[in-house]
Protein backbone atom coordinates (compact mmCIF):
# COMPACT_ATOMS: atom_id res chain seq x y z
CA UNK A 1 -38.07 0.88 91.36
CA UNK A 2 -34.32 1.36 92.59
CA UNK A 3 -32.29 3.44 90.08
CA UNK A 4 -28.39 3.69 90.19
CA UNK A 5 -29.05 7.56 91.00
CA UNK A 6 -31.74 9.86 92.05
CA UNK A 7 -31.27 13.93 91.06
CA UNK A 8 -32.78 17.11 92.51
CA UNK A 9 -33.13 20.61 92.90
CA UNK A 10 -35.85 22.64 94.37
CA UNK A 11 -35.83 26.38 95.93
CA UNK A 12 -37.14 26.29 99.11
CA UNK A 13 -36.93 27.84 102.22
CA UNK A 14 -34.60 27.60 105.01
CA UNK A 15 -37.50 25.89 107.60
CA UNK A 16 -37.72 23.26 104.49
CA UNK A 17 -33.77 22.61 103.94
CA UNK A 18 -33.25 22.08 107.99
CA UNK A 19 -36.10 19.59 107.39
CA UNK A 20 -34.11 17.43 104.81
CA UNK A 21 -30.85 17.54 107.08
CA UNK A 22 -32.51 16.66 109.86
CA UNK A 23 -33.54 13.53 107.48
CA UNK A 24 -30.33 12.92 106.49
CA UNK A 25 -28.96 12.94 109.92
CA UNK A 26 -31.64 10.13 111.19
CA UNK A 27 -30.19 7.76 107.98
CA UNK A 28 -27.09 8.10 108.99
CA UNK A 29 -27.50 7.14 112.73
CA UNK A 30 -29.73 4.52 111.11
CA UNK A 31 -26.75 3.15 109.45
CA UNK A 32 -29.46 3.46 105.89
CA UNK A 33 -29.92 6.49 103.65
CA UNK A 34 -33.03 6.17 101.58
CA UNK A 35 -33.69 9.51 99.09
CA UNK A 36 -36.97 8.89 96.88
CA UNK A 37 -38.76 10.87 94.72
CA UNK A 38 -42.84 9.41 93.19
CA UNK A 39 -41.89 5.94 92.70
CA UNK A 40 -38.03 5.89 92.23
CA UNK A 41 -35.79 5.46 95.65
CA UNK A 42 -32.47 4.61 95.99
CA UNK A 43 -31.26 3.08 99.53
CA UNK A 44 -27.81 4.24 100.92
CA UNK A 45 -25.98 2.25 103.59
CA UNK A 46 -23.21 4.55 104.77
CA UNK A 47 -19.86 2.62 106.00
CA UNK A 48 -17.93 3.78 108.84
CA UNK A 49 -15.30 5.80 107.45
CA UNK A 50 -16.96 8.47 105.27
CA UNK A 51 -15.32 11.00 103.08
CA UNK A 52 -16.88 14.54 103.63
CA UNK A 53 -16.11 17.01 101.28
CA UNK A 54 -17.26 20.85 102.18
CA UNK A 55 -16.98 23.89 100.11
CA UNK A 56 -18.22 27.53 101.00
CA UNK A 57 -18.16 31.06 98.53
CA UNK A 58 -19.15 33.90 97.90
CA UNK A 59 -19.69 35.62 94.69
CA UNK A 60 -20.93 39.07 94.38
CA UNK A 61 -24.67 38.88 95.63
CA UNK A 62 -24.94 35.01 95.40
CA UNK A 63 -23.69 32.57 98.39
CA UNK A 64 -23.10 28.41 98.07
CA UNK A 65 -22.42 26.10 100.47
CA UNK A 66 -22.04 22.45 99.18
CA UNK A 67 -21.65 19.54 101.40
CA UNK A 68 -20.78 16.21 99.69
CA UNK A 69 -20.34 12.47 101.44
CA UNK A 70 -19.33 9.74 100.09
CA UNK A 71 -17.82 6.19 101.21
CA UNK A 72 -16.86 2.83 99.55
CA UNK A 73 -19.87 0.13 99.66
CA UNK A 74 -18.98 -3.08 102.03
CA UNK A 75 -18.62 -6.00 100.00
CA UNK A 76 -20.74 -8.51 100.86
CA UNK A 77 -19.19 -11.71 102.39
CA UNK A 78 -19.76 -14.96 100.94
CA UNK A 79 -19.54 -17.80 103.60
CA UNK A 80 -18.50 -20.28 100.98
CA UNK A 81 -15.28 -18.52 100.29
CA UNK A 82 -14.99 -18.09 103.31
CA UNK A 83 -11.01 -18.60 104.44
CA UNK A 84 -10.30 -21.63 107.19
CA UNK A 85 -6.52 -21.63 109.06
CA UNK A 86 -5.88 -24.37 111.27
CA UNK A 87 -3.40 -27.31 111.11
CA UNK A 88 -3.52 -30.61 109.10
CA UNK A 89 -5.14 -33.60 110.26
CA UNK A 90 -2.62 -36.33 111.77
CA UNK A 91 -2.17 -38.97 109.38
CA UNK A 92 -4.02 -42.03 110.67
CA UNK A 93 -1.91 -44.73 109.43
């Protein structure tokens, strides 16, 4: 069942997190990002300009490093509306 948006947070260790990046990475030379979790997936297709958003700190004996992407879905075409140019047809007359 695809949901609208899939959340998570685990501790784990380093060995693990490389793991999921390494995922990550594959999807997006794939062109398709698919996160799941039991039964409930949701599939990504990133575009080809992508926002990334970093941000590191350090606060007393606690580090963070977030790493966000994000990108505006294609719209799909639909060949009926799809626009023609060309010039009239001669009056046969």
């Amino acid at each position: 069942m695809d949901k609208d948006k899939l959340a998570y947070r685990q501790i784990m260790t380093a060995a693990e997190a490389v793991t999921y990046l390494e995922g990550l990475i594959q999807g997006f030379k794939a062109g398709s990002v698919l996160v799941s979790q039991g039964e409930d997936s949701l599939a990504l297709a990133p575009g080809q300009d992508i926002e990334v958003e970093v941000e590191a700190r350090r606060k007393k004996d606690k580090e963070r490093f977030s790493l966000e992407f994000s990108w505006r879905v294609a719209p799909e075409i639909d060949a009926a509306a799809k626009l023609n140019v060309g010039a009239p047809e001669a009056d046969k007359a």
